[in-house]
C-alpha atoms as a PDB file:
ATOM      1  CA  UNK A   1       9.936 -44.436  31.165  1.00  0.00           C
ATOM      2  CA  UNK A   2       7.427 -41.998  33.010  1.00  0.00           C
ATOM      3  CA  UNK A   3       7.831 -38.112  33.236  1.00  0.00           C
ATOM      4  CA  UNK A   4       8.919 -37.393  37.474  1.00  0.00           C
ATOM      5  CA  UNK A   5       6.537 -36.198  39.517  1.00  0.00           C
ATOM      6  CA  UNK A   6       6.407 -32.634  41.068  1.00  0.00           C
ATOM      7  CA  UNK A   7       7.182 -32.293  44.266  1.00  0.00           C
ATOM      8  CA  UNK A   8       3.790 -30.837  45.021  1.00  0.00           C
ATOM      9  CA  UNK A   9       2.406 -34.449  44.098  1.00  0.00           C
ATOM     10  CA  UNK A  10       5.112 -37.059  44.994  1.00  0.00           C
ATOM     11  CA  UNK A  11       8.278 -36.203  46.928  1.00  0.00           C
ATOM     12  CA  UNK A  12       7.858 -32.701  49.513  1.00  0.00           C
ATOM     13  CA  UNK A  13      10.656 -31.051  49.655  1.00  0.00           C
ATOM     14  CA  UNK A  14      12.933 -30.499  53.152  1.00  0.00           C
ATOM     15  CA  UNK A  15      12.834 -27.468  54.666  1.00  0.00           C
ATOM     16  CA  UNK A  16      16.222 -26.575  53.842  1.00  0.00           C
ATOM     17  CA  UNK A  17      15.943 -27.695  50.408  1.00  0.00           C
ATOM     18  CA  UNK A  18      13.182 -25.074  50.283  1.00  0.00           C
ATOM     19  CA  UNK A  19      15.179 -22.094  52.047  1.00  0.00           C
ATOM     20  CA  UNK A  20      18.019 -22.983  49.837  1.00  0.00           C
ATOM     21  CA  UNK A  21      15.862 -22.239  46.976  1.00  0.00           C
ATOM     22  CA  UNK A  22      14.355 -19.668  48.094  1.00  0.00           C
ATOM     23  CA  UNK A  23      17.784 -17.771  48.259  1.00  0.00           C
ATOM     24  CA  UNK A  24      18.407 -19.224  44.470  1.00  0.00           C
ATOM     25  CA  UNK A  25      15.104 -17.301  44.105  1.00  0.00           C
ATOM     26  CA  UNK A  26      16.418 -14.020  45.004  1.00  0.00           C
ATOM     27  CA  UNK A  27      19.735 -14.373  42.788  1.00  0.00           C
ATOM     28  CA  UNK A  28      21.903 -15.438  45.690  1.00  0.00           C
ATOM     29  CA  UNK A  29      24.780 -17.330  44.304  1.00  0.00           C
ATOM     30  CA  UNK A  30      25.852 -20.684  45.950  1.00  0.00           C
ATOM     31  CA  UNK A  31      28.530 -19.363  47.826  1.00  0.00           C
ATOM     32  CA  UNK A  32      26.141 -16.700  49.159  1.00  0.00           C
ATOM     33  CA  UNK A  33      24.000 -19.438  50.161  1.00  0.00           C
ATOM     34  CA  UNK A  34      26.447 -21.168  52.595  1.00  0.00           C
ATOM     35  CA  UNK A  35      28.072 -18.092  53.779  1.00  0.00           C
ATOM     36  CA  UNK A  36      23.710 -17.198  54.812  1.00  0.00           C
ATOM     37  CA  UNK A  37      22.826 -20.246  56.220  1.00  0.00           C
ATOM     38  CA  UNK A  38      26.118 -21.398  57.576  1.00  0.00           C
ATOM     39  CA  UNK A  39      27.145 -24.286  55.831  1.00  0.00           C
ATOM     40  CA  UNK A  40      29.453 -25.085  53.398  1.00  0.00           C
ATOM     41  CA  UNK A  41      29.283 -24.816  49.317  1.00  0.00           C
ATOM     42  CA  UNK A  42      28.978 -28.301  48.318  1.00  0.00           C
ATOM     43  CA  UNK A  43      26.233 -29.096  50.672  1.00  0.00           C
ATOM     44  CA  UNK A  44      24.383 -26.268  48.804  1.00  0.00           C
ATOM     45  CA  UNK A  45      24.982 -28.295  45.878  1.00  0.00           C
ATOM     46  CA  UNK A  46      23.856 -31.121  47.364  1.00  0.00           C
ATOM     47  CA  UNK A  47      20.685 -29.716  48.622  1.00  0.00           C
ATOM     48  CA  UNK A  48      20.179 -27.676  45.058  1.00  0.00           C
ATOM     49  CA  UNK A  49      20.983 -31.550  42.834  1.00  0.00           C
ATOM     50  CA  UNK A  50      18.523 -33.664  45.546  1.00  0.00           C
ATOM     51  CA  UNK A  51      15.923 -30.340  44.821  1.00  0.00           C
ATOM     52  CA  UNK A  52      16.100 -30.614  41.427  1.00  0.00           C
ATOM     53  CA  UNK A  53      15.781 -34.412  41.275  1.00  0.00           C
ATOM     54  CA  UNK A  54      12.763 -34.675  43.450  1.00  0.00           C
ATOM     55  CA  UNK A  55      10.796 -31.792  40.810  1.00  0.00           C
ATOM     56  CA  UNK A  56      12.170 -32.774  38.008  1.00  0.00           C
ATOM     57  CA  UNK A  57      13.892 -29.991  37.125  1.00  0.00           C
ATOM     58  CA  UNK A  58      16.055 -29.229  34.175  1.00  0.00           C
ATOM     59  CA  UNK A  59      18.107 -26.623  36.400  1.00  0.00           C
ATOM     60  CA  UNK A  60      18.185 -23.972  39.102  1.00  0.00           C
ATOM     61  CA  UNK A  61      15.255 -21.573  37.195  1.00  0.00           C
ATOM     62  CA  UNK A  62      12.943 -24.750  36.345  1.00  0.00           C
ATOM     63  CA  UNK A  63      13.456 -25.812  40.089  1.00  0.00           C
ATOM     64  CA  UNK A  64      12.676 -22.278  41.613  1.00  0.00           C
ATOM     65  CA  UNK A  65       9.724 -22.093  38.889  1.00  0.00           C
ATOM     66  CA  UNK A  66       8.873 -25.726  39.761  1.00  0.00           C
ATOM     67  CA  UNK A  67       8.878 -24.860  43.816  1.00  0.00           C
ATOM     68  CA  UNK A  68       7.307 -21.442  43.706  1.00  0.00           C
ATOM     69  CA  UNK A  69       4.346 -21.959  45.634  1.00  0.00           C
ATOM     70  CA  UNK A  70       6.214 -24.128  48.643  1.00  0.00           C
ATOM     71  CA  UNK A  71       8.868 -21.171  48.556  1.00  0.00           C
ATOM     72  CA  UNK A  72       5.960 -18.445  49.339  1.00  0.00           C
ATOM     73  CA  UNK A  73       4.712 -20.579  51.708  1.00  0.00           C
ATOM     74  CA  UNK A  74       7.831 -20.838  53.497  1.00  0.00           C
ATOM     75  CA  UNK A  75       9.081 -17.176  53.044  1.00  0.00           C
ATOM     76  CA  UNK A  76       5.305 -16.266  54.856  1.00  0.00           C
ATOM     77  CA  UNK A  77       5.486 -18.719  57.525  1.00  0.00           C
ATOM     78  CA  UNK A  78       5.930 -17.260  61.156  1.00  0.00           C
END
């Protein structure tokens, strides 16, 4: 069995995979995160698990950790 990839090297993240994260970033809790973006609490979920899966993260601080460079990216973009 081989460790996962980063995203940075295998799978990019979407773009709201990334925003979603980025909120996780700034403490926002799920339900924050839906009510923000407009869409409901389990497709947060969804978009935090799929996240996680393509970093290879343990959970929601080893993602944001993981994704912190795409996340500044994105937060800086026009």
């Amino acid at each position: 069995m081989t460790p996962r990839q980063p995203a940075v090297l295998g799978r990019q993240l979407s773009r709201r995979e990334l925003q979603v994260l980025a909120l996780a970033a700034h403490g926002r809790t799920n339900s924050a995160i839906a009510r923000e973006l407009g869409i409901s609490f389990d497709s947060v979920r969804t978009y935090l698990r799929t996240a996680y899966s393509k970093l290879g993260a343990r959970d929601r601080a080893h993602a944001v950790h993981l994704a912190h460079d795409q996340i500044t990216r994105t937060e800086t973009a026009p």
